[in-house]
Protein backbone atom coordinates (compact mmCIF):
# COMPACT_ATOMS: atom_id res chain seq x y z
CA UNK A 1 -3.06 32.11 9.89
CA UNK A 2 0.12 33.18 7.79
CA UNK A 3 -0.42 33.63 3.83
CA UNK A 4 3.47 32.32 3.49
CA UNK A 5 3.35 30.30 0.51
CA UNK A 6 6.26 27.51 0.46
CA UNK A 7 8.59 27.83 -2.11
CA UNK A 8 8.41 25.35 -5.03
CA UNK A 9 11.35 22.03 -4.72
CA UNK A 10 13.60 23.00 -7.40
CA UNK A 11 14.85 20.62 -10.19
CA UNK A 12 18.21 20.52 -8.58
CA UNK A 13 16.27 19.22 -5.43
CA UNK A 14 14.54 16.69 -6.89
CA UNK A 15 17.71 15.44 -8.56
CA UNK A 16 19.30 14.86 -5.49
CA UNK A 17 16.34 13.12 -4.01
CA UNK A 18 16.99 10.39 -7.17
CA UNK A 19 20.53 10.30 -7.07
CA UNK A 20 20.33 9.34 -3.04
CA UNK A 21 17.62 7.01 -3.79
CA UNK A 22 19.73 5.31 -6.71
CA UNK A 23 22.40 5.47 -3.95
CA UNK A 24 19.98 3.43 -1.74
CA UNK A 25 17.87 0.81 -3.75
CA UNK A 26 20.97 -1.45 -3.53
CA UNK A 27 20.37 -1.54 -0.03
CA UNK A 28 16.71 -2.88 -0.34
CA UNK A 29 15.82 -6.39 -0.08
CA UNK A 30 12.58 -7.56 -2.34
CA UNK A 31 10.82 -9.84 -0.04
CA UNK A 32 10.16 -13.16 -1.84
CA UNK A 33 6.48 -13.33 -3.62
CA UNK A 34 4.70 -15.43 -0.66
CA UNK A 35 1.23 -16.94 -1.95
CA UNK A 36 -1.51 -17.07 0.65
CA UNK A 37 -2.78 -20.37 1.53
CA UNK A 38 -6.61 -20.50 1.20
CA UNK A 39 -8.31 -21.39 4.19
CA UNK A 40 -11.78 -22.63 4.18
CA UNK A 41 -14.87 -20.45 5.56
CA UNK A 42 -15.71 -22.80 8.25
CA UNK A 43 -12.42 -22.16 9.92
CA UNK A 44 -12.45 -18.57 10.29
CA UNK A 45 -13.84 -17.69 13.26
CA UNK A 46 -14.21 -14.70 15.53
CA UNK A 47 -14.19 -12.63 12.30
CA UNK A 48 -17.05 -9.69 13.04
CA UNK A 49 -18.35 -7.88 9.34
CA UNK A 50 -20.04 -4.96 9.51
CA UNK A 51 -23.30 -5.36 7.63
CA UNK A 52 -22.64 -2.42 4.93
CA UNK A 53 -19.19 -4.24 4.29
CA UNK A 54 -20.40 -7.19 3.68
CA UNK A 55 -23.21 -5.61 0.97
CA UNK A 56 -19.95 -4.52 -0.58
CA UNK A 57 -18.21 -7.53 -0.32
CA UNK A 58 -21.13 -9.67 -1.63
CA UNK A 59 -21.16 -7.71 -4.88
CA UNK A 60 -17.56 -7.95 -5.63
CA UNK A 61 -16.54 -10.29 -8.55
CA UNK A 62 -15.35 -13.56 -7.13
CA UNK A 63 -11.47 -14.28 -8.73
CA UNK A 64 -9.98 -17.43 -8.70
């Protein structure tokens, strides 16, 4: 195993990093905010839980 130790990014790297991803975020699309539609229990099917999952998920706080 080698004890080379990698040598810390400088400032002026991480400066460039920025200035090409300022260059860049023009280029990115948001997606639009889609809202799930709820589906009731009864039509979920073939759905398997493992048991210590659904512990977990029994004792999470419901939200509307």
């Amino acid at each position: 195993m080698s004890n080379h130790i990698a040598p810390r990014e400088s400032e002026t790297g991480l400066a460039e990093l920025r200035g090409d991803c300022a260059r860049m975020a023009p280029h990115w699309v948001a997606p639009t905010r889609v809202t799930p539609t709820r589906v009731a229990p009864a039509l979920i099917h073939g759905v398997t839980v493992p048991p210590a999952s659904a512990r977990l998920l029994d004792a999470m706080e419901e939200r509307p």
